[in-house]
Protein backbone atom coordinates (compact mmCIF):
# COMPACT_ATOMS: atom_id res chain seq x y z
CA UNK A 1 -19.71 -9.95 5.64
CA UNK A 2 -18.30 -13.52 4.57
CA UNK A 3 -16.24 -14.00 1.51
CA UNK A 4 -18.00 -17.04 0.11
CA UNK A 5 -15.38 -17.99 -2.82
CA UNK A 6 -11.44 -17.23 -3.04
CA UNK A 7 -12.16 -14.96 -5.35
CA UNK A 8 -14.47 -12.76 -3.42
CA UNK A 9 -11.55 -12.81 -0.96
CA UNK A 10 -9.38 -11.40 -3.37
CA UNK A 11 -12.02 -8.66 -4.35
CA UNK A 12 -12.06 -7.76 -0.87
CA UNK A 13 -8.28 -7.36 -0.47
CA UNK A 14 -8.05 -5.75 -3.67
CA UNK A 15 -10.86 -3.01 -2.39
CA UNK A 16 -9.23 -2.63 0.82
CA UNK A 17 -5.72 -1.85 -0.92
CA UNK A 18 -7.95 0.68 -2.95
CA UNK A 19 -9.34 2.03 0.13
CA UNK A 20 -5.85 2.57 1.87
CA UNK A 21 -3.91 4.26 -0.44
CA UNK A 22 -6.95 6.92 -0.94
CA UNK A 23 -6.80 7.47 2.74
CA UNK A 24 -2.94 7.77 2.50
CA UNK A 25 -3.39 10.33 -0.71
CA UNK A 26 -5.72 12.13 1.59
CA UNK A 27 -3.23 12.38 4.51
CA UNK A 28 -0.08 13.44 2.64
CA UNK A 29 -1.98 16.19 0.59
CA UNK A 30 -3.73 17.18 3.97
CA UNK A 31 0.24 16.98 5.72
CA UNK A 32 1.35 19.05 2.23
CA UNK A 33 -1.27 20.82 0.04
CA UNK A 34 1.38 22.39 -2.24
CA UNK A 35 2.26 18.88 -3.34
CA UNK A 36 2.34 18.19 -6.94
CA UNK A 37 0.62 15.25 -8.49
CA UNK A 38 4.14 12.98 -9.70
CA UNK A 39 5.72 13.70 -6.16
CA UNK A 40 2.69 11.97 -4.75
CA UNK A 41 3.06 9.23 -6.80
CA UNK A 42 6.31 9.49 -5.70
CA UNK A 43 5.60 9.31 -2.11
CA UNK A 44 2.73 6.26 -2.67
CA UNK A 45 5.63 3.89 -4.25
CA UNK A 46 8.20 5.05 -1.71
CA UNK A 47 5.80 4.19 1.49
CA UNK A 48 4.96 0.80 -0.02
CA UNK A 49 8.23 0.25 -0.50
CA UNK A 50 9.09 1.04 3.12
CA UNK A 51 6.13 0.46 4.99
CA UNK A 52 6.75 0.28 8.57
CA UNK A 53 6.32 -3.21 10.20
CA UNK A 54 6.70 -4.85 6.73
CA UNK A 55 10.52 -3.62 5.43
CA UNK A 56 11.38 -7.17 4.65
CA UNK A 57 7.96 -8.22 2.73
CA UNK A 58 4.50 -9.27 4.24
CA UNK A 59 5.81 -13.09 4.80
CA UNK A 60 7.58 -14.19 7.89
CA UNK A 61 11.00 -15.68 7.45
CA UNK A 62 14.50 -14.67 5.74
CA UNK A 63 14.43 -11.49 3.13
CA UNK A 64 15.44 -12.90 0.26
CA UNK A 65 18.79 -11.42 -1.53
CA UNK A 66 17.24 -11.37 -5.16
CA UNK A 67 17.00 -7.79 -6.60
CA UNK A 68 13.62 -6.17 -7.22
């Protein structure tokens, strides 16, 4: 499949986030069935926040100093 427009690049990326974090819901209530709905929410924002391979951001270069 070829994106034809920017936007239909987007769309993909944005459906391939989608897809991604309902695999990762998947594996953490597979890893711990007992878990409650907030501390998976909880666990979502903390892995994207820490993501291995990408501490520092998705962009090569410096990590910026600026809070978040």
């Amino acid at each position: 499949m070829q994106a034809e427009t920017p936007g239909d690049r987007i769309r993909i990326a944005l459906d391939l986030y989608e897809v991604g974090e309902k695999m990762l819901r998947a594996r953490l209530r597979r890893e711990r069935p007992d878990i409650s709905q907030s501390e998976l929410d909880q666990a979502i924002v903390a892995w994207l926040r820490r993501r291995p391979g990408a501490e520092f951001g998705d962009m090569p270069g410096r990590p910026s100093s600026r809070p978040l």
